[in-house]
N, C-alpha and C. Protein backbone atom coordinates (compact mmCIF):
# COMPACT_ATOMS: atom_id res chain seq x y z
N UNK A 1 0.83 -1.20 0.00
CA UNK A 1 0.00 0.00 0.00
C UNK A 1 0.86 1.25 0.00
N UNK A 2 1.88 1.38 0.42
CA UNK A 2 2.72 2.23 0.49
C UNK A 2 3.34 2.80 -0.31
N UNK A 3 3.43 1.50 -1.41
CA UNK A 3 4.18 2.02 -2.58
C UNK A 3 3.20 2.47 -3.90
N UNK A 4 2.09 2.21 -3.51
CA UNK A 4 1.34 2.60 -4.56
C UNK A 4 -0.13 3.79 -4.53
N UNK A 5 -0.08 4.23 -3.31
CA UNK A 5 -0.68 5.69 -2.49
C UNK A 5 -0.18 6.28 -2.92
N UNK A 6 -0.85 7.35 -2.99
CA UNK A 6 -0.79 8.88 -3.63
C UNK A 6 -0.61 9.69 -2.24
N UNK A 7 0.50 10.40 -1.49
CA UNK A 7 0.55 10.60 -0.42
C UNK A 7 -0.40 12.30 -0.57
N UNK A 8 -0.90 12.53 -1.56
CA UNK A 8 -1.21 13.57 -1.63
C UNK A 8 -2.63 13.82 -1.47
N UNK A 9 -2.99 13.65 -0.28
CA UNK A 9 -4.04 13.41 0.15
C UNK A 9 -4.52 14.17 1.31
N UNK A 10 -5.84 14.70 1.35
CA UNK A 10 -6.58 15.47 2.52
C UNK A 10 -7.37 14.81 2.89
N UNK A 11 -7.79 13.64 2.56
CA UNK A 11 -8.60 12.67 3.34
C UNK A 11 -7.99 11.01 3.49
N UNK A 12 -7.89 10.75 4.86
CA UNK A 12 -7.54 9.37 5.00
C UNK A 12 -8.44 8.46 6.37
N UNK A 13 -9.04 7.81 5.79
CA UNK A 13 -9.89 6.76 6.62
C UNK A 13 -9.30 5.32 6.69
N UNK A 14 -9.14 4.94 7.75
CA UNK A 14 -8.96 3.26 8.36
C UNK A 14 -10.12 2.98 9.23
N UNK A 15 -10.80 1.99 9.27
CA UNK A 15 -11.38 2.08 9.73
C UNK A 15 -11.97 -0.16 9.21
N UNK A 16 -12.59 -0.83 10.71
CA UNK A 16 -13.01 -2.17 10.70
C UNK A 16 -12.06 -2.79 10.23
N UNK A 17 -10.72 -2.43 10.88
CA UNK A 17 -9.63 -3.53 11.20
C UNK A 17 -8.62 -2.98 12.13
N UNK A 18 -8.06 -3.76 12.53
CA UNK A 18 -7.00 -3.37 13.31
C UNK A 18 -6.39 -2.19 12.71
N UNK A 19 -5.67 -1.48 14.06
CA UNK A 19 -4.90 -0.24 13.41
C UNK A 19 -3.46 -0.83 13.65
N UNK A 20 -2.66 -0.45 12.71
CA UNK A 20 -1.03 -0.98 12.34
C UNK A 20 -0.77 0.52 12.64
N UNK A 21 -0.40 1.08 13.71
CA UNK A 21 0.26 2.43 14.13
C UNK A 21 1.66 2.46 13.40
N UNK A 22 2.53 1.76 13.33
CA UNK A 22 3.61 1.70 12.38
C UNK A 22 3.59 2.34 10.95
N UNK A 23 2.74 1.41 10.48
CA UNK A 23 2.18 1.42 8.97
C UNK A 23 1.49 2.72 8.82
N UNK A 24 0.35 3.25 9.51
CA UNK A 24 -0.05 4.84 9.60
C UNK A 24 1.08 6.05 9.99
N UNK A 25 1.68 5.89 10.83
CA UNK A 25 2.50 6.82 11.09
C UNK A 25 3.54 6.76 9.77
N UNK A 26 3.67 6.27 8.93
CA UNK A 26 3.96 6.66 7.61
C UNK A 26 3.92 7.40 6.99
N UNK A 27 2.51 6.33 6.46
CA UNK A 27 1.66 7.29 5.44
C UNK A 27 0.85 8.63 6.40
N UNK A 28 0.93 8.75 7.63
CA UNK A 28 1.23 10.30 8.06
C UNK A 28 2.09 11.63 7.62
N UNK A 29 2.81 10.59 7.99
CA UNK A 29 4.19 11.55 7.48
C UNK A 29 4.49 12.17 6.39
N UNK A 30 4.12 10.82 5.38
CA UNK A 30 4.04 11.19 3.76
C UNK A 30 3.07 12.75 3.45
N UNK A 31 1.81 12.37 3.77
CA UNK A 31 0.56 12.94 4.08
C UNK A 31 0.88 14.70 4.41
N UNK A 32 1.52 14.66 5.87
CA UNK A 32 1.79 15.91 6.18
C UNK A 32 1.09 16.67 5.93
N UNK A 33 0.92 17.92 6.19
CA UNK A 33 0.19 19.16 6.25
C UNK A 33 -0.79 19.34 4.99
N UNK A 34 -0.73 18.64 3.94
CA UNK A 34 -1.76 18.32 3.03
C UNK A 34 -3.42 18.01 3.88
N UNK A 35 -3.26 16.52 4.97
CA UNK A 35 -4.13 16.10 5.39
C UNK A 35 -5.37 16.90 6.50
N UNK A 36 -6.02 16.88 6.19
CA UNK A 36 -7.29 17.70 6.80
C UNK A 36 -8.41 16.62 7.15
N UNK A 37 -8.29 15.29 6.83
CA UNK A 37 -9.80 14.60 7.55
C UNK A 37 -9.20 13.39 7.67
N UNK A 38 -9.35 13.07 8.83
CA UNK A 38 -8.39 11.58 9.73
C UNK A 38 -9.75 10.94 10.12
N UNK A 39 -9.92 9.86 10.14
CA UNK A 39 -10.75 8.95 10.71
C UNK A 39 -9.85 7.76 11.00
N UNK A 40 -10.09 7.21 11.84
CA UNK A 40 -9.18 5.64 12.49
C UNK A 40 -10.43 5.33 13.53
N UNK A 41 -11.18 4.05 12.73
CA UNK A 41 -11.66 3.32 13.70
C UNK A 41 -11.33 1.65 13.84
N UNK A 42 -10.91 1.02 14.66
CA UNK A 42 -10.45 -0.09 15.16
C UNK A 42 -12.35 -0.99 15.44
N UNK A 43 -11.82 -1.98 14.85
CA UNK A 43 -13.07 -3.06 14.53
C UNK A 43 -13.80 -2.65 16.05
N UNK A 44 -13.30 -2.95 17.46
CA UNK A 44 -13.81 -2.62 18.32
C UNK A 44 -12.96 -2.10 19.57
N UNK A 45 -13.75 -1.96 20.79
CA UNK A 45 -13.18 -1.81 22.15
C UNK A 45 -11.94 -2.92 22.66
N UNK A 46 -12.59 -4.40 22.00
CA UNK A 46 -11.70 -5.16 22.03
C UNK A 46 -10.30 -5.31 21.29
N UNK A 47 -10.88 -4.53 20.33
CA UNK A 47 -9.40 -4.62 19.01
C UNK A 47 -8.35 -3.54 19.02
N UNK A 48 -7.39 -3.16 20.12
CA UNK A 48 -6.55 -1.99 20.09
C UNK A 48 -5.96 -1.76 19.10
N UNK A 49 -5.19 0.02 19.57
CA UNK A 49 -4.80 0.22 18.70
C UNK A 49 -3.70 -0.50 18.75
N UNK A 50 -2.62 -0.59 17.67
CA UNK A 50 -1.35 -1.45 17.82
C UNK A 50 -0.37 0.38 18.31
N UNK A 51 0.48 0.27 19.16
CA UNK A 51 1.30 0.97 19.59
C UNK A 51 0.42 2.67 19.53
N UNK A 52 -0.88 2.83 20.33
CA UNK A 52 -1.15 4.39 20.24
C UNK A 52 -0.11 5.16 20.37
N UNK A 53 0.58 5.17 21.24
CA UNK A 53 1.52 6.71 21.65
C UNK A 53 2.08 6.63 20.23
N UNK A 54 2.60 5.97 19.33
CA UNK A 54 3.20 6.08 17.75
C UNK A 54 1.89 7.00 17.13
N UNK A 55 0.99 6.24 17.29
CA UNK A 55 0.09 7.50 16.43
C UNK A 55 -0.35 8.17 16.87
N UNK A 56 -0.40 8.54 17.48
CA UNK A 56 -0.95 10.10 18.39
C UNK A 56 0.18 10.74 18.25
N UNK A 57 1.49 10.48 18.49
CA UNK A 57 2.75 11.49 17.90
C UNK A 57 3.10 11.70 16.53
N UNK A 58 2.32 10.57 15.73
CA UNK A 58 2.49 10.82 14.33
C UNK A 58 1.58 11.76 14.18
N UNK A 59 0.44 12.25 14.37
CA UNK A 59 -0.54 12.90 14.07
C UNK A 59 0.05 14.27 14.60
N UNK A 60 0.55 14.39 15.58
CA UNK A 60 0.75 15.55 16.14
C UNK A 60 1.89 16.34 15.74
N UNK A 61 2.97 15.24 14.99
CA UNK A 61 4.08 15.96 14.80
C UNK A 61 3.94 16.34 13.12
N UNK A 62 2.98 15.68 12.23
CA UNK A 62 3.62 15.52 10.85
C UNK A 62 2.28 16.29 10.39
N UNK A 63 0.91 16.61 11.04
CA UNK A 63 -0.28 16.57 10.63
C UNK A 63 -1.03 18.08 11.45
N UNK A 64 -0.75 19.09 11.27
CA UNK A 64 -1.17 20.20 11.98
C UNK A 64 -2.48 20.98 11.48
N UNK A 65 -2.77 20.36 10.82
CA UNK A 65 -3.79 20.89 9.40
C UNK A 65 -4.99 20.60 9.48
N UNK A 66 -5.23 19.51 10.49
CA UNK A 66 -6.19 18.77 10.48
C UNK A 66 -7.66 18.82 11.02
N UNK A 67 -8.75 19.13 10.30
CA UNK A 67 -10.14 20.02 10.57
C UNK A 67 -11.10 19.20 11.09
N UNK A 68 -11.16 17.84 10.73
CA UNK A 68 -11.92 16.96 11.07
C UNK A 68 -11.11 15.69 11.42
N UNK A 69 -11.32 15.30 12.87
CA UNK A 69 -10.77 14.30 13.27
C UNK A 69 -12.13 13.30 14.12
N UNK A 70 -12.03 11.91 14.00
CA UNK A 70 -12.90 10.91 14.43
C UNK A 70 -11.89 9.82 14.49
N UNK A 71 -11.87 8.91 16.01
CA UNK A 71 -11.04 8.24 16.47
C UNK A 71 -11.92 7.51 17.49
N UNK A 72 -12.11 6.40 17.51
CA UNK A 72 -12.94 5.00 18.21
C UNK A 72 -11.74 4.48 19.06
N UNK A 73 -12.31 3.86 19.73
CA UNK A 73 -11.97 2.80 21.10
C UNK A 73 -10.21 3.29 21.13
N UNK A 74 -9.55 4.10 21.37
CA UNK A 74 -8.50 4.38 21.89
C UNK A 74 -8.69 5.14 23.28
N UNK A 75 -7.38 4.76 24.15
CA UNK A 75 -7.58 4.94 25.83
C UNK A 75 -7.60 6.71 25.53
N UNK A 76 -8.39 7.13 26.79
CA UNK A 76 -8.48 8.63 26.94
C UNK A 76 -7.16 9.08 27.60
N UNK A 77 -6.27 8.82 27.31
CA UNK A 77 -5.11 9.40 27.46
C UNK A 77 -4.50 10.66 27.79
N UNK A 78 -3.26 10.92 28.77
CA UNK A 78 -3.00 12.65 28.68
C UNK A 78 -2.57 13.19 27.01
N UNK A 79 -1.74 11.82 26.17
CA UNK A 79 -1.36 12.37 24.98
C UNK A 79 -1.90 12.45 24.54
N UNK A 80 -3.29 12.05 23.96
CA UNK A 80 -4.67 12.00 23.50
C UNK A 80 -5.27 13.58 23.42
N UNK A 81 -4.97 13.95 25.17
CA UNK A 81 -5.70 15.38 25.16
C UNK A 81 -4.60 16.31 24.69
N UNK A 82 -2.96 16.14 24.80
CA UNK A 82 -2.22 17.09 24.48
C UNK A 82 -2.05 17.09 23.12
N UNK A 83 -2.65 16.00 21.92
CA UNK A 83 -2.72 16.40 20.81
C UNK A 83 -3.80 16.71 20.42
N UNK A 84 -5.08 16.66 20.68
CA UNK A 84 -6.23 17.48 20.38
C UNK A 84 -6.01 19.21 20.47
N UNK A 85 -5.61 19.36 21.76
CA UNK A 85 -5.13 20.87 22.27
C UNK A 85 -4.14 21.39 21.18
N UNK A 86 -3.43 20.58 20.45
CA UNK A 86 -2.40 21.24 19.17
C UNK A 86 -3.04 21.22 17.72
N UNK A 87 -4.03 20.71 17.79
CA UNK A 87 -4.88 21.10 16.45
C UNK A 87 -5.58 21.98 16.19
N UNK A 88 -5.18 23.15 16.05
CA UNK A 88 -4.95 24.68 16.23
C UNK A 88 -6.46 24.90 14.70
N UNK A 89 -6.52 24.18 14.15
CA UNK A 89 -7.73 24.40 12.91
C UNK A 89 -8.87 23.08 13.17
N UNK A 90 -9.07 22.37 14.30
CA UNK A 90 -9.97 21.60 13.96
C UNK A 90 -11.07 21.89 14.29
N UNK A 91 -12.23 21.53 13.65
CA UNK A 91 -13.61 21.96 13.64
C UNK A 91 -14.44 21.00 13.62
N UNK A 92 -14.43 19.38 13.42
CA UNK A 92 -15.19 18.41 13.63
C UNK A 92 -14.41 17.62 14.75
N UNK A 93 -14.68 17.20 15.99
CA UNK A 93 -14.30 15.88 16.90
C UNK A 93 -15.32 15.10 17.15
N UNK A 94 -14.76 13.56 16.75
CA UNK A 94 -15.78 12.89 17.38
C UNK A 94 -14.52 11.96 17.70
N UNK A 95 -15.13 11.29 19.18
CA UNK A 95 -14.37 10.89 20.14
C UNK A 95 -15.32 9.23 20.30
N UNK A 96 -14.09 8.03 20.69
CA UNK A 96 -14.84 7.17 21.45
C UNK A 96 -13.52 7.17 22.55
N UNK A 97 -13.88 6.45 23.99
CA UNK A 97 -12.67 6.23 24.47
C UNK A 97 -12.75 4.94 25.05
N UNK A 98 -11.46 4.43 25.68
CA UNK A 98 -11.39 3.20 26.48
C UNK A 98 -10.86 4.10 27.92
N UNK A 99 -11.46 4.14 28.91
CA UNK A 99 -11.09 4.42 30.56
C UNK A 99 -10.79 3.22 31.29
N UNK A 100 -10.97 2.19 30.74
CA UNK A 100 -9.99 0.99 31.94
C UNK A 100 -9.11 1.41 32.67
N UNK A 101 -9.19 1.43 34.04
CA UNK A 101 -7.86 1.12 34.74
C UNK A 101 -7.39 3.00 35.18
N UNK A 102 -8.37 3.77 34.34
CA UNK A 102 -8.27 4.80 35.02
C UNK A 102 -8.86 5.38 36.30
N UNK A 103 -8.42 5.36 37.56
CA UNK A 103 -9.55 5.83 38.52
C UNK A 103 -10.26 6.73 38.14
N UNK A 104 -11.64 7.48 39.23
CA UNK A 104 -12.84 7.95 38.95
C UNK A 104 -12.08 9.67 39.06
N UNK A 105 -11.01 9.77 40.09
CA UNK A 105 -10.45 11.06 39.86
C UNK A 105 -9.69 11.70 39.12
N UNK A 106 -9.23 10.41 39.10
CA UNK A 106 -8.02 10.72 37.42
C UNK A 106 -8.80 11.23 36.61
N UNK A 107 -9.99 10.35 36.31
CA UNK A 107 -11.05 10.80 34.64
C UNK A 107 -11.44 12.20 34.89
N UNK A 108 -11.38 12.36 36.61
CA UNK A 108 -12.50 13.24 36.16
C UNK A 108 -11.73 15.13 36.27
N UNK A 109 -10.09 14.97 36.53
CA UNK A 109 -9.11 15.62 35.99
C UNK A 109 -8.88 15.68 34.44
N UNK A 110 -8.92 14.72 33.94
CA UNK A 110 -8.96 14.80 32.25
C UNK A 110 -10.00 15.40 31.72
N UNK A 111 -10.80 14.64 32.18
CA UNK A 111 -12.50 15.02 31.69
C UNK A 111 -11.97 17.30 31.78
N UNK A 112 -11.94 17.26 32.92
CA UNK A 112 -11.77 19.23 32.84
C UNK A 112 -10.69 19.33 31.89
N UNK A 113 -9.58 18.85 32.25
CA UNK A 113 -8.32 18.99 31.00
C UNK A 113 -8.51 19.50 30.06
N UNK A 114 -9.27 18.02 29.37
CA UNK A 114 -9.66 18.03 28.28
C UNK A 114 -10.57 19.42 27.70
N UNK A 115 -11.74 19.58 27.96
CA UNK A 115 -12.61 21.06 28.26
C UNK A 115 -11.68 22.17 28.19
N UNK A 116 -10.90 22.15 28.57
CA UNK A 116 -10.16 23.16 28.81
C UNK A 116 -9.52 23.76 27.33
N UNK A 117 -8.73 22.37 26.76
CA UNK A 117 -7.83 22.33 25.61
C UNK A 117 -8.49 22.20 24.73
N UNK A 118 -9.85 22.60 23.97
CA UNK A 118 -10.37 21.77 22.98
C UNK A 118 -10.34 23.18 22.39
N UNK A 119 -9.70 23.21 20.94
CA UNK A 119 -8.97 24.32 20.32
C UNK A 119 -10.81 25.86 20.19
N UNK A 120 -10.53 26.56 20.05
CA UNK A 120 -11.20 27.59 19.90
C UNK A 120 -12.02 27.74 18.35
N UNK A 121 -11.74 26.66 17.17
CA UNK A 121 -11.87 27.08 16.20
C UNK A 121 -12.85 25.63 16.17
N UNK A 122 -13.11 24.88 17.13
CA UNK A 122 -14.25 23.62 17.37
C UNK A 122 -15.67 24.09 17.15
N UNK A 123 -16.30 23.83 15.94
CA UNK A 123 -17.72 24.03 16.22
C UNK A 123 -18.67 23.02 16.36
N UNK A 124 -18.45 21.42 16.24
CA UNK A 124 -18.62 20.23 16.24
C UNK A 124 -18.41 19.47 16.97
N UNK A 125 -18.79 18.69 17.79
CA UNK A 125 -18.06 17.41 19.31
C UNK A 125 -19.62 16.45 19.56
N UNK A 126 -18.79 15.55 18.71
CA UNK A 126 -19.53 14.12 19.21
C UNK A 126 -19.04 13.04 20.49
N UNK A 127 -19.74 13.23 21.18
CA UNK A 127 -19.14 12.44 22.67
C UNK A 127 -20.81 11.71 23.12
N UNK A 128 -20.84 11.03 21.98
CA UNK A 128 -22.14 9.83 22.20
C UNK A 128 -21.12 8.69 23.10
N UNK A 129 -20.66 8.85 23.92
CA UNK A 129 -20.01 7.61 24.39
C UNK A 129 -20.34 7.51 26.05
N UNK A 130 -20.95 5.70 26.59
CA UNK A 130 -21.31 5.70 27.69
C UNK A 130 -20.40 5.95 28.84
N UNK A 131 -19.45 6.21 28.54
CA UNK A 131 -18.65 6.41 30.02
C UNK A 131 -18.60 7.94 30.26
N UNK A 132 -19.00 8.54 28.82
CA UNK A 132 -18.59 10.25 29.92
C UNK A 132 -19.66 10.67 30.59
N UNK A 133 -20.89 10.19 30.51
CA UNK A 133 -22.15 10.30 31.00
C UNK A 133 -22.18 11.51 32.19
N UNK A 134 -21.18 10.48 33.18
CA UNK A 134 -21.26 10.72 34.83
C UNK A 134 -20.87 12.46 34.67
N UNK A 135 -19.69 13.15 33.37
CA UNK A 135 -18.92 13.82 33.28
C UNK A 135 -19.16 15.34 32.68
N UNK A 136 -20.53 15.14 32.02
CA UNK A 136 -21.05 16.08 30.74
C UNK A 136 -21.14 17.63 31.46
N UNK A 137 -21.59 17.11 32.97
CA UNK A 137 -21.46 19.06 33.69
C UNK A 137 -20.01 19.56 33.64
N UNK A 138 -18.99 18.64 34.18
CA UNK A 138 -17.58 18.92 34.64
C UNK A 138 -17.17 19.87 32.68
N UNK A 139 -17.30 18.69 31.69
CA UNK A 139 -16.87 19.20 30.34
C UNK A 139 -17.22 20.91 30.19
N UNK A 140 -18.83 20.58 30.40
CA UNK A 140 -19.76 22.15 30.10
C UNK A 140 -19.26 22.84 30.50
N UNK A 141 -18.84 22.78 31.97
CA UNK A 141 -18.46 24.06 32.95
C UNK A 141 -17.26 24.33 32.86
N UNK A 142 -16.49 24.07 32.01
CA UNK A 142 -14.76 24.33 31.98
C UNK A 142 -14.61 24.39 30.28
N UNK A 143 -15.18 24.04 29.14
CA UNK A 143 -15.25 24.57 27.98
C UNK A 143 -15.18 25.54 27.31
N UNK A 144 -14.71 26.45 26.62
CA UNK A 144 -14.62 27.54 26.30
C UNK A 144 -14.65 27.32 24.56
N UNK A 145 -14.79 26.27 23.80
CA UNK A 145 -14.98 25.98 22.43
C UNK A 145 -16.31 26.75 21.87
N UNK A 146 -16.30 27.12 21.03
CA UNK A 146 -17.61 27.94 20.19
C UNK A 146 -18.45 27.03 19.51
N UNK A 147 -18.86 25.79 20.57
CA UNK A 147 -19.75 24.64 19.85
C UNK A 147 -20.99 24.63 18.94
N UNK A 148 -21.03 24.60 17.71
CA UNK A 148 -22.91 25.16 17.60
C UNK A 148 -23.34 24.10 17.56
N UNK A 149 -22.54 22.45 17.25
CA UNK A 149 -23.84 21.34 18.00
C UNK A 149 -22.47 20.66 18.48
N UNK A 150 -23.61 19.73 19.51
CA UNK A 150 -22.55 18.81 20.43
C UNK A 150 -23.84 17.88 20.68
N UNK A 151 -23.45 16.67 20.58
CA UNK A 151 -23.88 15.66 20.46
C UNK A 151 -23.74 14.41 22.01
N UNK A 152 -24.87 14.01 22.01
CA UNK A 152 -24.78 13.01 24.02
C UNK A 152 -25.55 11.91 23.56
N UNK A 153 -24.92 11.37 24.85
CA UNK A 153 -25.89 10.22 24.88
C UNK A 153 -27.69 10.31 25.28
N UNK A 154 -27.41 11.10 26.33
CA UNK A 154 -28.87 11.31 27.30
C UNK A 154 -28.97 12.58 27.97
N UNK A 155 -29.98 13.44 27.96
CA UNK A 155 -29.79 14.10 29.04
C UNK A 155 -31.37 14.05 29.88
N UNK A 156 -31.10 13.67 31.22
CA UNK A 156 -31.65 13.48 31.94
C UNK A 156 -31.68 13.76 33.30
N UNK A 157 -30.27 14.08 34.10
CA UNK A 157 -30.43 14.32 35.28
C UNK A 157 -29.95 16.19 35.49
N UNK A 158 -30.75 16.63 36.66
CA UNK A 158 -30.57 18.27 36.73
C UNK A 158 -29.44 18.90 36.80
N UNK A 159 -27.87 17.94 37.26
CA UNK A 159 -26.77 18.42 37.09
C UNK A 159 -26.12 19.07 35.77
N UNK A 160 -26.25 18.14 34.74
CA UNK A 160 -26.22 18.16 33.23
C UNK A 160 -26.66 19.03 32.62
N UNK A 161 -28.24 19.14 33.03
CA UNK A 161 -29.04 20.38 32.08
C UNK A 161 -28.63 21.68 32.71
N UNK A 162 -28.29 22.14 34.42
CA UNK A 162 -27.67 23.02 34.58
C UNK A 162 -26.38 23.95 33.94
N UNK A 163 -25.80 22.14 34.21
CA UNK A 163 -24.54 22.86 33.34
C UNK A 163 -24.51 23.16 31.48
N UNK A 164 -25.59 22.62 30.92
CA UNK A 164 -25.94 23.12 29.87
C UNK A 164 -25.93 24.46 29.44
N UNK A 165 -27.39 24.47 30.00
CA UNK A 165 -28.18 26.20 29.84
C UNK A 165 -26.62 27.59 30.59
N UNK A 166 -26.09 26.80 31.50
CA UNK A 166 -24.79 27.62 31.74
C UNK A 166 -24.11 28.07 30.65
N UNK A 167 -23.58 26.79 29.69
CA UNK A 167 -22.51 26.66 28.72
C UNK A 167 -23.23 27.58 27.81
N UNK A 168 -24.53 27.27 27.51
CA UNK A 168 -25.28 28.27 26.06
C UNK A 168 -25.30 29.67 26.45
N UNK A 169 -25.74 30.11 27.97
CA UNK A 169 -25.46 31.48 28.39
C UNK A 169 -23.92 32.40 28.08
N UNK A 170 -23.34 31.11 28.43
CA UNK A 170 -21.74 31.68 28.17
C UNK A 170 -21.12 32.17 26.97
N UNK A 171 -21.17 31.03 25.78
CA UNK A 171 -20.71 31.21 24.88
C UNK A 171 -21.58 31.70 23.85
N UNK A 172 -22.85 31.74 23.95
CA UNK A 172 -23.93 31.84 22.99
C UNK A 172 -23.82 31.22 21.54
N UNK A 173 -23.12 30.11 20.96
CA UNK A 173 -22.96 30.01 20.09
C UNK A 173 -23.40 28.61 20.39
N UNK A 174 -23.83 27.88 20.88
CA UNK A 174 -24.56 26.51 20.63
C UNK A 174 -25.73 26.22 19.89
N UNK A 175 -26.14 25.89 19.06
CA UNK A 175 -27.49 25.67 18.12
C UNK A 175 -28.43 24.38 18.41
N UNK A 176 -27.02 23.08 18.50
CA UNK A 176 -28.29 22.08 18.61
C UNK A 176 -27.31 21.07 19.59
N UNK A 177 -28.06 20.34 20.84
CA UNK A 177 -27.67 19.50 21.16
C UNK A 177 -28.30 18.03 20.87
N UNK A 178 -27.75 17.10 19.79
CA UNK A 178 -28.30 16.00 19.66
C UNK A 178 -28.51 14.91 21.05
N UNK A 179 -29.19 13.96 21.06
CA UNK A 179 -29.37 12.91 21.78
C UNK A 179 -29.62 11.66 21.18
N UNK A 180 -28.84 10.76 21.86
CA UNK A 180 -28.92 9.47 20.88
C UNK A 180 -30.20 8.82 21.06
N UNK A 181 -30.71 8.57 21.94
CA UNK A 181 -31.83 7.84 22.08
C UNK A 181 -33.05 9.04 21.89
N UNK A 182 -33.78 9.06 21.07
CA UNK A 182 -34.79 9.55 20.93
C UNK A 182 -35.82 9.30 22.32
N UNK A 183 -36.03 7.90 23.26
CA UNK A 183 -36.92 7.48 24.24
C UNK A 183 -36.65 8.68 25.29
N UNK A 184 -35.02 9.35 25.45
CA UNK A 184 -34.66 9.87 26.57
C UNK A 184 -35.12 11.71 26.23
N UNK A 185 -35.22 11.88 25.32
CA UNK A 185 -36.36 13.49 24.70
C UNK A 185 -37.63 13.24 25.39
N UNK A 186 -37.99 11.87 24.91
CA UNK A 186 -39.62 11.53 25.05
C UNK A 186 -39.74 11.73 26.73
N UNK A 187 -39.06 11.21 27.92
CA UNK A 187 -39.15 10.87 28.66
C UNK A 187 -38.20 12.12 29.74
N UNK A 188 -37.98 13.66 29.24
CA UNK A 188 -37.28 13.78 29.49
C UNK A 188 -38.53 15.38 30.23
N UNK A 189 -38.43 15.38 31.86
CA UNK A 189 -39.60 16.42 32.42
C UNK A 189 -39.70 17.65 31.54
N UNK A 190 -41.31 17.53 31.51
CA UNK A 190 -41.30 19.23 30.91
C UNK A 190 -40.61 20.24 30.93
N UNK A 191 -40.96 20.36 32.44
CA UNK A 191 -40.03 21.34 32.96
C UNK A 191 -38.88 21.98 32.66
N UNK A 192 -38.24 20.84 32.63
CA UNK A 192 -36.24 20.86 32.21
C UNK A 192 -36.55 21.15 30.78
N UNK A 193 -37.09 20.77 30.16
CA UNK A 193 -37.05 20.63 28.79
C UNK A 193 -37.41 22.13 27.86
N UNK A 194 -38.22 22.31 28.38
CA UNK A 194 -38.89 23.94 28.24
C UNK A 194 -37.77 24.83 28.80
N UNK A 195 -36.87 24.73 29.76
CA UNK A 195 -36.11 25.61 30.06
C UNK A 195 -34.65 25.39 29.09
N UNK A 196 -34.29 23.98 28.61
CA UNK A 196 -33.24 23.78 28.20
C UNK A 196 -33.48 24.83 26.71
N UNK A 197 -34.82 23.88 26.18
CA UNK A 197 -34.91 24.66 24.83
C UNK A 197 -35.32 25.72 24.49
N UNK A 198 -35.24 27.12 25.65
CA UNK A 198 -35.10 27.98 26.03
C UNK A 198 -33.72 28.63 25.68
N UNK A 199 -32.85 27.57 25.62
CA UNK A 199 -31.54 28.62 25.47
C UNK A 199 -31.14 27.52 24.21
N UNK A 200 -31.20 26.47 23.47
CA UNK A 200 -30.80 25.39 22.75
C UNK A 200 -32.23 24.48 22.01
N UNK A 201 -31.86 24.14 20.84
CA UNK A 201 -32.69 22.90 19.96
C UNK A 201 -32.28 21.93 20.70
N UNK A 202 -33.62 20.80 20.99
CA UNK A 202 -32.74 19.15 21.54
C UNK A 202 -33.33 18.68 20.55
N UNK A 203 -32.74 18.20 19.72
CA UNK A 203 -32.78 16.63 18.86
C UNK A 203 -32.61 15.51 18.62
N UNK A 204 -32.89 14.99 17.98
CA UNK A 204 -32.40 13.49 18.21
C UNK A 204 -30.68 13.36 17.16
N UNK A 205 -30.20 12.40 17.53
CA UNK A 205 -29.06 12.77 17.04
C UNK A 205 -28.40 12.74 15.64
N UNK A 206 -29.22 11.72 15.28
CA UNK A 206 -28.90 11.78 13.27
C UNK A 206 -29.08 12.63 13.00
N UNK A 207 -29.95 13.72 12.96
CA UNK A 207 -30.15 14.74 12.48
C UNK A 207 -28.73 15.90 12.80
N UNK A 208 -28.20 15.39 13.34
CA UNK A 208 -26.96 16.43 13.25
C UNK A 208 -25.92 16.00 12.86
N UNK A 209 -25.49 14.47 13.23
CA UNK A 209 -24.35 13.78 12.38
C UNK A 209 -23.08 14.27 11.52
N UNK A 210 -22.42 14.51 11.79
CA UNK A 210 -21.68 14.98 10.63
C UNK A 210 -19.92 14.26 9.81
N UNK A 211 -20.53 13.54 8.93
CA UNK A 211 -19.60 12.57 8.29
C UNK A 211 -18.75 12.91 7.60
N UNK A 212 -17.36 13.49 8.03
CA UNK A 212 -16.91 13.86 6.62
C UNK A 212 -16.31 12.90 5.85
């Protein structure tokens, strides 16, 4: 494959097989500042990446360009967040993570970290994933990204929607927050709901999707 790629490329997808971090950090390299849309998804949670810290430094050192990034079942890592924070032009994230083995305080130091570093030029963040659940106020309340949709699993409990209607007061630039399960809109008190979509659209989440 190597020898017969066109390294001249702004879009590169792997994705439903193992990741060969070796073999990518290559054709990274090759790639360089050309590349603008990365996708790497690994068949599953079960199927790691082969050597992450190689590609997360390939990405970070050879690939600065990059507007849309989407990355499945890799650990939520500090290098993880210190190369998101250096993608100085990205405007689509969608995130899955693996937290094994991380304690509940550790995550929930990253979890702000992270919020913290997520570049200024972000108008997109998909974090449909069940483990940040517990986390979605901590993100809101320490964010400073100009999100106009951001995408969840559920919203349901009063911590969350607080820290919502906070985040939309703040930055005013949020438009739509998707939800994956359509049952959890249906089921979700008037009350809260009338006040959320007061400051924000709630939708269901296909409708905002964004594939590049």
């Amino acid at each position: 494959m190597l020898k017969i790629l066109d390294f001249k490329i702004s879009t590169f997808e792997v994705f439903d097989t193992p990741i060969d971090a070796q073999t990518m950090a290559l054709i990274l390299e090759k790639a360089g500042k050309l590349l603008q849309r990365l996708i790497v998804e690994s068949i599953s949670i079960d199927e790691d990446i082969l050597e992450e810290s190689l590609l997360l430094e390939a990405i970070k050192s050879f690939c600065p360009n990059i507007t849309y990034f989407k990355i499945r079942y890799i650990e939520f890592s500090t290098q993880l967040l210190e190369l998101i924070g250096n993608l100085h032009k990205l405007q689509f994230l969608s995130l899955r993570c693996d937290i094994n083995n991380i304690p509940v305080e550790e995550l929930k130091i990253r979890v702000m970290q992270f919020s913290k570093i997520l570049p200024l030029t972000l108008q997109y963040l998909d974090l449909r994933d069940i483990w940040l659940e517990p986390f979605i106020d901590i993100l809101l309340n320490h964010c400073q990204a100009p999100l106009k949709k951001l995408l969840i699993d559920r919203l349901d409990n009063e911590k969350t929607t607080k820290a919502l209607i906070e985040f939309c007061a703040r930055t005013r630039t949020l438009n739509y927050v998707g939800v994956r399960e359509n049952s959890y809109l249906e089921a979700l008190d008037d009350n809260i709901r009338k006040e959320v979509e007061a400051n924000v659209a709630l939708i269901p989440d296909h409708y905002i999707v964004v594939d590049c």
